[in-house]
PDB file of N, CA and C in Angstrom:
ATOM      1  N   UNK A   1       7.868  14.376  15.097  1.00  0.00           N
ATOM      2  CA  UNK A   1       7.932  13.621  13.859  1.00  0.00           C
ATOM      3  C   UNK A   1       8.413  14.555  12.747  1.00  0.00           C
ATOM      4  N   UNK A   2       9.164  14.128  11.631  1.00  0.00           N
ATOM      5  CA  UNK A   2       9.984  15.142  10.751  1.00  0.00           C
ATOM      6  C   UNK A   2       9.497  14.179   9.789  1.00  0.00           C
ATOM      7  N   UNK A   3       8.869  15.037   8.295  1.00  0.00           N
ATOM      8  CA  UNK A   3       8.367  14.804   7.444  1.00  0.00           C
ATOM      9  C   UNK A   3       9.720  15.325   6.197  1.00  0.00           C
ATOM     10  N   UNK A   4      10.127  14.367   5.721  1.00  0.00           N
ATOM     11  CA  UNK A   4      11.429  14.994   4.774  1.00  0.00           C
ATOM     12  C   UNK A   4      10.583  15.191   3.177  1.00  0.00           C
ATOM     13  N   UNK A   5      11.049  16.209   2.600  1.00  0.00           N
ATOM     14  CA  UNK A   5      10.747  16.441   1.259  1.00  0.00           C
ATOM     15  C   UNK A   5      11.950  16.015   0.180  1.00  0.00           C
ATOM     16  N   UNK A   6      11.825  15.611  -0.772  1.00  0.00           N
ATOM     17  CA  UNK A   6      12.721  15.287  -1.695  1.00  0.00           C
ATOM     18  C   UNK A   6      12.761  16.162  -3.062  1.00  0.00           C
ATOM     19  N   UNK A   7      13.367  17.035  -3.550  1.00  0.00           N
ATOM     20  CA  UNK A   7      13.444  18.192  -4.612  1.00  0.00           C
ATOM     21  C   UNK A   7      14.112  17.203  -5.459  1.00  0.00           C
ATOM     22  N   UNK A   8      13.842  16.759  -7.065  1.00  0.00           N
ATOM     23  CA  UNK A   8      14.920  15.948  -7.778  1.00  0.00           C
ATOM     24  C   UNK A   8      14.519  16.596  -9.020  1.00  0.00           C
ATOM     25  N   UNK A   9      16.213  17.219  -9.170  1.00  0.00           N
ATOM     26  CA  UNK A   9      16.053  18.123 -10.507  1.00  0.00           C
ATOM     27  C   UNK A   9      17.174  17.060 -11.359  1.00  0.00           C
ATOM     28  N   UNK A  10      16.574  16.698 -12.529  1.00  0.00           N
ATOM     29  CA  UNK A  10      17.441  16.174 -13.658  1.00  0.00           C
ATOM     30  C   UNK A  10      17.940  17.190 -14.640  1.00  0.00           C
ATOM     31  N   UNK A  11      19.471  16.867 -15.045  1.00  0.00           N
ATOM     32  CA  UNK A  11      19.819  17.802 -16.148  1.00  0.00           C
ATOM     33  C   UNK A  11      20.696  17.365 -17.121  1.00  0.00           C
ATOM     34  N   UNK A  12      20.775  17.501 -18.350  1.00  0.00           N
ATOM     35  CA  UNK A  12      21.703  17.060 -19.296  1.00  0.00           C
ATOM     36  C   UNK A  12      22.302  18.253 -19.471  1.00  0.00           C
ATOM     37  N   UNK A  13      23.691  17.920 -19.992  1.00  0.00           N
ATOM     38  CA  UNK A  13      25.039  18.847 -20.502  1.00  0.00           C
ATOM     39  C   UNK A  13      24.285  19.479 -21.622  1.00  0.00           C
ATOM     40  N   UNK A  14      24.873  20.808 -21.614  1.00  0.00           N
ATOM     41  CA  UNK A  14      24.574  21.660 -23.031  1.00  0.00           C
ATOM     42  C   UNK A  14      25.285  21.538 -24.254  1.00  0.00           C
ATOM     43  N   UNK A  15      24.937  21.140 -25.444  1.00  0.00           N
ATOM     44  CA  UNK A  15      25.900  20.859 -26.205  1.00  0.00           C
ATOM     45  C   UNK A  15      26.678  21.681 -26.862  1.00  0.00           C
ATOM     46  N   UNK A  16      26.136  23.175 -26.467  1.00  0.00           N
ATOM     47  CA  UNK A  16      27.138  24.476 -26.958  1.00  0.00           C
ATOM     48  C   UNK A  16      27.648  24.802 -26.425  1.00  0.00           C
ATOM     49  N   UNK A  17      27.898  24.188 -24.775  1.00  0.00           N
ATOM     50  CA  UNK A  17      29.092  24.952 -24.062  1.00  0.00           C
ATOM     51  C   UNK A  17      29.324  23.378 -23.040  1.00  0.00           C
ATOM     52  N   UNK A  18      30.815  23.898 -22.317  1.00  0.00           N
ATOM     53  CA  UNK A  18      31.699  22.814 -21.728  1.00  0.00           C
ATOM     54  C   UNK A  18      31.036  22.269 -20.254  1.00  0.00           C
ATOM     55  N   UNK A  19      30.471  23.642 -19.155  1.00  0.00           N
ATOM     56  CA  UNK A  19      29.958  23.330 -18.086  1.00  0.00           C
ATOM     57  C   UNK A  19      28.294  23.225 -17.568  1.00  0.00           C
ATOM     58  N   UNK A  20      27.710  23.860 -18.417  1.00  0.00           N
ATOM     59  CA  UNK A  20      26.356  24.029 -18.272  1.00  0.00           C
ATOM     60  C   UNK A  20      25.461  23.144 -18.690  1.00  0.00           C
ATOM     61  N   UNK A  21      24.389  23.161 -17.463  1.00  0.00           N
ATOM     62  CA  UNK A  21      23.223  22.193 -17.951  1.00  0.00           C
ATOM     63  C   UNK A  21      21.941  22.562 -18.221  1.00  0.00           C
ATOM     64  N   UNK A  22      21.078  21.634 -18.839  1.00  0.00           N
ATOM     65  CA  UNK A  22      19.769  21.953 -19.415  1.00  0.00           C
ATOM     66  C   UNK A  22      19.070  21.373 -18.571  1.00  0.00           C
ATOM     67  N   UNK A  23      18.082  22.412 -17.633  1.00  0.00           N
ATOM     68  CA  UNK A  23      17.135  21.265 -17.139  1.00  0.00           C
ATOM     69  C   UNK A  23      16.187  20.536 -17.071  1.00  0.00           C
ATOM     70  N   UNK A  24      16.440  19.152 -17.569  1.00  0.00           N
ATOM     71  CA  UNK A  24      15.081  18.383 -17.522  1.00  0.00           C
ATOM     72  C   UNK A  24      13.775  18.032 -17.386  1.00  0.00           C
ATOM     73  N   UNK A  25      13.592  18.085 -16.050  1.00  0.00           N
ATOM     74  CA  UNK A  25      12.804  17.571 -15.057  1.00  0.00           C
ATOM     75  C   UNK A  25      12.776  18.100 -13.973  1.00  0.00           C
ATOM     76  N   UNK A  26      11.715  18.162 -13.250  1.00  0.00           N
ATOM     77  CA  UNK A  26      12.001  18.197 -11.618  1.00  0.00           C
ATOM     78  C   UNK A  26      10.497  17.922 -10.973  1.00  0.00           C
ATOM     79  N   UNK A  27      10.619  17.360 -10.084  1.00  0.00           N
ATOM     80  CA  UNK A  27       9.342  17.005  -9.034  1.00  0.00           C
ATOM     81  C   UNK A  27       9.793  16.677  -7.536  1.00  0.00           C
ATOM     82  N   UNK A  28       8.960  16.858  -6.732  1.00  0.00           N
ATOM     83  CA  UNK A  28       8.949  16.991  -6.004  1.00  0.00           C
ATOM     84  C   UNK A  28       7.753  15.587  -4.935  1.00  0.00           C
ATOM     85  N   UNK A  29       8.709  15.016  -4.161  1.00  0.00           N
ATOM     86  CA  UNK A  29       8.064  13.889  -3.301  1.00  0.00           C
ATOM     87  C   UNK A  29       7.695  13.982  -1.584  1.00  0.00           C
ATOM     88  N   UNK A  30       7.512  12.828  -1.181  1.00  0.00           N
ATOM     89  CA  UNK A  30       7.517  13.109   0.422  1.00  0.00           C
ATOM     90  C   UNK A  30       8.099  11.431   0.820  1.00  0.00           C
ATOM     91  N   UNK A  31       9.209  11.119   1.192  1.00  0.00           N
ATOM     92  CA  UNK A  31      10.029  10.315   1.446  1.00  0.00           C
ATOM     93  C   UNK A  31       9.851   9.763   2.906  1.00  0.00           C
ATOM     94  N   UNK A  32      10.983   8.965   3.303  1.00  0.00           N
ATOM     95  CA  UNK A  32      10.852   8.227   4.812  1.00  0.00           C
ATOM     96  C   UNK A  32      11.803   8.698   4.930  1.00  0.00           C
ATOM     97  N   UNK A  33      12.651   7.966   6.041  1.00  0.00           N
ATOM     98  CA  UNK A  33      13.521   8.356   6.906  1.00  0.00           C
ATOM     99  C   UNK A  33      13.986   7.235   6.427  1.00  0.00           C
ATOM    100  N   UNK A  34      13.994   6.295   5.946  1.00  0.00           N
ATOM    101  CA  UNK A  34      15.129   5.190   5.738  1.00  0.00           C
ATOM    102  C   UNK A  34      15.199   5.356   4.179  1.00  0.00           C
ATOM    103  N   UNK A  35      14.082   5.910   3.581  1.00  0.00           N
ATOM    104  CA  UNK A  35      14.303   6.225   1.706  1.00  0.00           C
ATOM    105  C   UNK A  35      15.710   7.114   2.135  1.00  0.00           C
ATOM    106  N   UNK A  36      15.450   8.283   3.155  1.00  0.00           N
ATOM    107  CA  UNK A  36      16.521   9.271   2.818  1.00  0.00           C
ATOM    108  C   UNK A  36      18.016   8.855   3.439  1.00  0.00           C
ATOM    109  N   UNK A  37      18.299   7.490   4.121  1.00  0.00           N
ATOM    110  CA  UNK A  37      19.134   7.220   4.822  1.00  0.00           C
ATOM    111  C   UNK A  37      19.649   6.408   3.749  1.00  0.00           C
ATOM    112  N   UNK A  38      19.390   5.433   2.785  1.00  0.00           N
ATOM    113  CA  UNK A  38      19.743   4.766   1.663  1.00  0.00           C
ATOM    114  C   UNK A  38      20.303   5.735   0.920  1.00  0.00           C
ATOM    115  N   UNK A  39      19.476   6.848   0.375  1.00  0.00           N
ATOM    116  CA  UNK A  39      20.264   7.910  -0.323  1.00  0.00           C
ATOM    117  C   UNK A  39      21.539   8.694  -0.059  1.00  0.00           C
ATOM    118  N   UNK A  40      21.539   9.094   0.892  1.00  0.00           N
ATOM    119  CA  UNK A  40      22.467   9.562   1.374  1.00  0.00           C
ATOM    120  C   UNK A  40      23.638   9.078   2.449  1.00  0.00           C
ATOM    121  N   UNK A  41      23.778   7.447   2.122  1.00  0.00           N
ATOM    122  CA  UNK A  41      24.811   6.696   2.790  1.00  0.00           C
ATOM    123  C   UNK A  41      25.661   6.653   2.324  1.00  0.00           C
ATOM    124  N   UNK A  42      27.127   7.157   3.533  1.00  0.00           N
ATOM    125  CA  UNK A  42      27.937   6.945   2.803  1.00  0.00           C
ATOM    126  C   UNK A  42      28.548   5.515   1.472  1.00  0.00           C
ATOM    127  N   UNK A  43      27.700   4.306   2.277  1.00  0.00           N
ATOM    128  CA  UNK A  43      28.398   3.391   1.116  1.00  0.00           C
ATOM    129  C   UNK A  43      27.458   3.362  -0.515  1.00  0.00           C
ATOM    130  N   UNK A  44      26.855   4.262  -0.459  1.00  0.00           N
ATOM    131  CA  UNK A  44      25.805   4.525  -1.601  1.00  0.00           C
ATOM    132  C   UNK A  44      26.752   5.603  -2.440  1.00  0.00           C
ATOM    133  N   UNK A  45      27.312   6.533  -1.461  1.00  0.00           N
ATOM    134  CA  UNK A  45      28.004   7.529  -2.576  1.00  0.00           C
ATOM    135  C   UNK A  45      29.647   6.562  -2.945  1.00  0.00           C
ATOM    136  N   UNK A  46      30.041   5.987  -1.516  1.00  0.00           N
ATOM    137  CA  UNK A  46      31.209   5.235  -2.519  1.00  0.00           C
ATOM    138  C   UNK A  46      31.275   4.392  -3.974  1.00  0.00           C
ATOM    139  N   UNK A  47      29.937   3.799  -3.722  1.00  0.00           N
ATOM    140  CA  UNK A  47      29.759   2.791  -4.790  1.00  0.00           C
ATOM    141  C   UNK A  47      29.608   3.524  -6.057  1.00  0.00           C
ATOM    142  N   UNK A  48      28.793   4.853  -6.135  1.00  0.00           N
ATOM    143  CA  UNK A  48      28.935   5.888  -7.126  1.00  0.00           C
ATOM    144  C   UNK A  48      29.755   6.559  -7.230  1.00  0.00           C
ATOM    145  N   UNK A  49      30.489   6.513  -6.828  1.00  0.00           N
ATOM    146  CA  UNK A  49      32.205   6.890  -7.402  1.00  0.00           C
ATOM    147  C   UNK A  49      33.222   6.144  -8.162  1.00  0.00           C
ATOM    148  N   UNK A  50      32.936   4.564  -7.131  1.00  0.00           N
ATOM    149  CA  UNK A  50      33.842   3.722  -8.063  1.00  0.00           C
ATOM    150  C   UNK A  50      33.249   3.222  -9.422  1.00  0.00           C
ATOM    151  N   UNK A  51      31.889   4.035  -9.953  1.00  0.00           N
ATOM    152  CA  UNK A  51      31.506   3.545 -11.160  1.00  0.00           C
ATOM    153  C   UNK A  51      32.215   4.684 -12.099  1.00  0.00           C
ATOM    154  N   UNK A  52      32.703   5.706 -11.184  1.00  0.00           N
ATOM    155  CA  UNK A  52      33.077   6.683 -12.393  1.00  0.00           C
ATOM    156  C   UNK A  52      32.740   7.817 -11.779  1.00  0.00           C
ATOM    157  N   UNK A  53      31.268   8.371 -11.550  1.00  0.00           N
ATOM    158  CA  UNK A  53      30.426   9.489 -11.047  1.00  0.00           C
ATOM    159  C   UNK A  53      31.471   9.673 -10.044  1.00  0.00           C
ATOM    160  N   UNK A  54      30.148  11.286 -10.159  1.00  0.00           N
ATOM    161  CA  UNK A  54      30.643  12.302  -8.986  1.00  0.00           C
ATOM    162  C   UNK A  54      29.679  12.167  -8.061  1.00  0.00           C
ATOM    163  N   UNK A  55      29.855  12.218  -7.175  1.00  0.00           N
ATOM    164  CA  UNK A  55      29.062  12.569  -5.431  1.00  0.00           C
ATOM    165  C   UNK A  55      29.205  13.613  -4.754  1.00  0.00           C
ATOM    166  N   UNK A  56      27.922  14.887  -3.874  1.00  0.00           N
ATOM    167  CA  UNK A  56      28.741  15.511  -3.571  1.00  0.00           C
ATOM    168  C   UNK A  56      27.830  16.185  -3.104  1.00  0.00           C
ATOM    169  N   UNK A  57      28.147  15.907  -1.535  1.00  0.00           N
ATOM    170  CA  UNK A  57      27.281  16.477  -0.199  1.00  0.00           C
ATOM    171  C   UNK A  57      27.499  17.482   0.033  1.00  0.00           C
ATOM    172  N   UNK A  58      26.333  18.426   0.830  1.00  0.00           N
ATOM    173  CA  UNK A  58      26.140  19.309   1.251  1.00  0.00           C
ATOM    174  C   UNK A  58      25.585  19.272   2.708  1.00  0.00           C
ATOM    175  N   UNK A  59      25.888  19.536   3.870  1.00  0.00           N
ATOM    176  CA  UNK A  59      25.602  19.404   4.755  1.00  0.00           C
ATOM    177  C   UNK A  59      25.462  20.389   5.357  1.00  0.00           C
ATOM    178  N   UNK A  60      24.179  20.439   6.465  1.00  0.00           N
ATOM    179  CA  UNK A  60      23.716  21.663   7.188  1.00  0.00           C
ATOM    180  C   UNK A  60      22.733  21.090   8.016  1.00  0.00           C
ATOM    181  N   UNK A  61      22.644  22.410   9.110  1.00  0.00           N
ATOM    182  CA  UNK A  61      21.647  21.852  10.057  1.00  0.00           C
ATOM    183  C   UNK A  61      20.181  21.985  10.093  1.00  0.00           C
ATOM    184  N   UNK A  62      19.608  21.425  10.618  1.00  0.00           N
ATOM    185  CA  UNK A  62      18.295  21.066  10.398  1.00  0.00           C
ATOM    186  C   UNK A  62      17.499  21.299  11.600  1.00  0.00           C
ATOM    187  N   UNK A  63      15.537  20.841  11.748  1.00  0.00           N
ATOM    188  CA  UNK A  63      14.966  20.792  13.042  1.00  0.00           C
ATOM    189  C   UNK A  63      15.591  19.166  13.195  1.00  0.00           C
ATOM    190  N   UNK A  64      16.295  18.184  12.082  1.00  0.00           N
ATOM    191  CA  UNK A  64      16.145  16.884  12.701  1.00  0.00           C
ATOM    192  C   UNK A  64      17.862  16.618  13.090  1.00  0.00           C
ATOM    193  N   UNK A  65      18.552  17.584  12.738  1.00  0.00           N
ATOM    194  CA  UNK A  65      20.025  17.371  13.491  1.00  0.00           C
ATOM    195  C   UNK A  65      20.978  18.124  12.459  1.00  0.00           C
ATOM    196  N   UNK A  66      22.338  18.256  12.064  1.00  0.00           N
ATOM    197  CA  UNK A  66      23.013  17.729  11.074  1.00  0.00           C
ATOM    198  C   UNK A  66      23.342  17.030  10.030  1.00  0.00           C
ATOM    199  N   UNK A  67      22.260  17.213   8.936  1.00  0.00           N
ATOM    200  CA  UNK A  67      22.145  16.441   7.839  1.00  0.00           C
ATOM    201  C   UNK A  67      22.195  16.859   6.677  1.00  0.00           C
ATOM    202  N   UNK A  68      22.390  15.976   5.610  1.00  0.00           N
ATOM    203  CA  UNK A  68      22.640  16.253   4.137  1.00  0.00           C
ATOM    204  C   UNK A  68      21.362  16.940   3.713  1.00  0.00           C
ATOM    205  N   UNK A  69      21.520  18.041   3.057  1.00  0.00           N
ATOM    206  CA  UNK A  69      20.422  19.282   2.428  1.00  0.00           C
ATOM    207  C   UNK A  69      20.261  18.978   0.959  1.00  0.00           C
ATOM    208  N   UNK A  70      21.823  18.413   0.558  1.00  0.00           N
ATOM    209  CA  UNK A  70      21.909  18.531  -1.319  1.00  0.00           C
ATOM    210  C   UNK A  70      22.846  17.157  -0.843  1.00  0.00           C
ATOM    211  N   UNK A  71      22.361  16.989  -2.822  1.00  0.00           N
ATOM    212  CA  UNK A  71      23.114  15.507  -2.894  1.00  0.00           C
ATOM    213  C   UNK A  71      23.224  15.973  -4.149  1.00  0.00           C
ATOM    214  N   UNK A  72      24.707  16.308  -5.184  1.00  0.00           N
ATOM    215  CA  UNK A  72      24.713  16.451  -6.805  1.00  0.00           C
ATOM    216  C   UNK A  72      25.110  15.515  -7.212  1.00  0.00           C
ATOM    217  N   UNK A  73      24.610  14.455  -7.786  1.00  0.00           N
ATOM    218  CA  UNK A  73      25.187  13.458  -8.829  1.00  0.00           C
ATOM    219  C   UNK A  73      25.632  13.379 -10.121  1.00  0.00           C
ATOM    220  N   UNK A  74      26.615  13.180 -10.485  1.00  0.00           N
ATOM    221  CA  UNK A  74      27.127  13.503 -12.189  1.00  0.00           C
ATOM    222  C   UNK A  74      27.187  12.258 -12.815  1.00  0.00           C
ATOM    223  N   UNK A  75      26.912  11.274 -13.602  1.00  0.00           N
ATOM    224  CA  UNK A  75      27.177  10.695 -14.615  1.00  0.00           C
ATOM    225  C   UNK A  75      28.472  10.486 -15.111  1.00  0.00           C
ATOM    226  N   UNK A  76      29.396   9.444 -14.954  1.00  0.00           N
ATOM    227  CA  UNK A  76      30.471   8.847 -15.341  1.00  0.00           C
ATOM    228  C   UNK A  76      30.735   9.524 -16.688  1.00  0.00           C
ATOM    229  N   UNK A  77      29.961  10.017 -17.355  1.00  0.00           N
ATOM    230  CA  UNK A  77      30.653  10.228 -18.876  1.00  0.00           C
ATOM    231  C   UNK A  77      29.689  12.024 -18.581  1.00  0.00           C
ATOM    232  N   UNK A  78      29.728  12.542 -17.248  1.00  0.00           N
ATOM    233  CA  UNK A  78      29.688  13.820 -17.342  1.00  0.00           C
ATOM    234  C   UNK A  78      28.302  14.667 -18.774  1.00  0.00           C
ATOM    235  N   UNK A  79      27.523  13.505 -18.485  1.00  0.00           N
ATOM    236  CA  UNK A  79      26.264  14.245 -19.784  1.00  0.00           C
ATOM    237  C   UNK A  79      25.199  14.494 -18.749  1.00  0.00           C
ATOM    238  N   UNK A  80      24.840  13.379 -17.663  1.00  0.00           N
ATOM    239  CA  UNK A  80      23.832  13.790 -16.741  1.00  0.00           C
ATOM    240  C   UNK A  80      24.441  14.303 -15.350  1.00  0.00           C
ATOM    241  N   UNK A  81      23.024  15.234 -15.119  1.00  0.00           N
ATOM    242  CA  UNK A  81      23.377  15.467 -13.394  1.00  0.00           C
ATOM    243  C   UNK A  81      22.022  15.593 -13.146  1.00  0.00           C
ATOM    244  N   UNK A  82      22.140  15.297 -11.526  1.00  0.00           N
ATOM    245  CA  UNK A  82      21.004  14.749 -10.845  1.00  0.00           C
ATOM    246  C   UNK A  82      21.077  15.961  -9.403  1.00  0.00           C
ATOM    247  N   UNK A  83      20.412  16.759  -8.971  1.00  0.00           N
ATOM    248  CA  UNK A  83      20.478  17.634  -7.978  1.00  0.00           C
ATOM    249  C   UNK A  83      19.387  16.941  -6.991  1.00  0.00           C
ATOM    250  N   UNK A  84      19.328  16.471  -5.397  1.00  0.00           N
ATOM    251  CA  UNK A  84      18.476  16.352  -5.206  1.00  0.00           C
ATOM    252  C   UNK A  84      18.416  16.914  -3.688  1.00  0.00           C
ATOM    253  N   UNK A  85      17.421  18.020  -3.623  1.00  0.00           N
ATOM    254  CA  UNK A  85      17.714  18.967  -1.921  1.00  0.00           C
ATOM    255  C   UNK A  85      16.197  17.996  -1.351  1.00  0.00           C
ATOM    256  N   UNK A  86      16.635  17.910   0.054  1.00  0.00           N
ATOM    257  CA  UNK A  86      16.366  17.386   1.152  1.00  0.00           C
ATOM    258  C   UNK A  86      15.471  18.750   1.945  1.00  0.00           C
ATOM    259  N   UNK A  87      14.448  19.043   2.302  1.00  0.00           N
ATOM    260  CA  UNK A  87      13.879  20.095   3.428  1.00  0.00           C
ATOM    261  C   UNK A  87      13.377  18.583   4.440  1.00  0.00           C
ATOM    262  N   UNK A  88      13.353  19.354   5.586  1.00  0.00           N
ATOM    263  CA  UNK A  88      12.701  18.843   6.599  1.00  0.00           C
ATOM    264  C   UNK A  88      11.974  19.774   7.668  1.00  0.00           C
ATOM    265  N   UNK A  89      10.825  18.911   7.685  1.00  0.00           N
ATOM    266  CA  UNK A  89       9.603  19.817   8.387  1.00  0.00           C
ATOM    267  C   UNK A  89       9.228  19.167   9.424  1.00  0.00           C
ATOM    268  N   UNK A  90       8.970  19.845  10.606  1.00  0.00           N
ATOM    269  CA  UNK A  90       8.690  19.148  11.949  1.00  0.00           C
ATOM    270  C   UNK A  90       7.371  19.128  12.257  1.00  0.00           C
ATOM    271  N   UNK A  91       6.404  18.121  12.309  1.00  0.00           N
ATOM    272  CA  UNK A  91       4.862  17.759  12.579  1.00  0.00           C
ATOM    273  C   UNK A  91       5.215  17.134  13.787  1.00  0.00           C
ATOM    274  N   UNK A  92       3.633  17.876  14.110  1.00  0.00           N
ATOM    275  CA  UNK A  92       3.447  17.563  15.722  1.00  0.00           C
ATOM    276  C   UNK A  92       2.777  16.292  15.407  1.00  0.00           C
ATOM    277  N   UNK A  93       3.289  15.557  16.234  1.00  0.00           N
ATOM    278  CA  UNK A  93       2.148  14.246  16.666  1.00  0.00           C
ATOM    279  C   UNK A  93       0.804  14.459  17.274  1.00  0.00           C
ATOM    280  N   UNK A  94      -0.555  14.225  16.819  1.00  0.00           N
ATOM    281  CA  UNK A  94      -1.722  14.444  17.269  1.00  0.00           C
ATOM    282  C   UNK A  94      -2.066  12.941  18.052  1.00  0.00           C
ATOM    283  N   UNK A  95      -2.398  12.806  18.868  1.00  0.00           N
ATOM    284  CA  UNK A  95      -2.886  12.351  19.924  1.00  0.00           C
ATOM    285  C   UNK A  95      -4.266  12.344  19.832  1.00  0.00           C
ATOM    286  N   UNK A  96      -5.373  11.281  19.870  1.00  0.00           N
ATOM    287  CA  UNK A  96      -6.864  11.126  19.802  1.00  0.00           C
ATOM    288  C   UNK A  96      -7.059  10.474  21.014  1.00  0.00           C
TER     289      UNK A  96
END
């Protein structure tokens, strides 16, 4: 059984310089396997593209296969970004 973690760092643009961000927020969750399959589908990042945004996977391997690690999201008008890393941890199934 693989227990996925969800890292979600929010950040707004700096208003004294062109590329850098300020960061927000960040917390930290414990997700499913279909929360993280919604997130990281491809027709989830198309649809956030054709609004404008950026999308933009990171992929690596894992104990649960070949999967997305990072997901950076940018904001159509480039003020927000959204970082969100993926760990996955392998729990044994206990048996009673």
């Amino acid at each position: 059984m693989v227990q996925i973690i969800l890292t979600e760092t929010k950040s707004v643009k700096n208003p004294n310089t062109k590329t850098t961000y300020i960061i927000e927020s960040k917390e930290t969750t414990t997700i499913t396997q279909k929360q993280y399959l919604n997130i990281v589908s491809d027709d989830t990042c198309k649809w956030f593209r054709r609004l404008g945004g950026s999308e933009t996977k990171t992929m690596d391997y894992t104990c649960n296969g070949y999967k997305c690690t990072k997901l950076v999201s940018v904001s159509p008008n480039k003020q927000n970004k959204t970082i969100r890393e993926f760990q996955f941890n392998w729990i044994e199934a206990q048996n009673n």
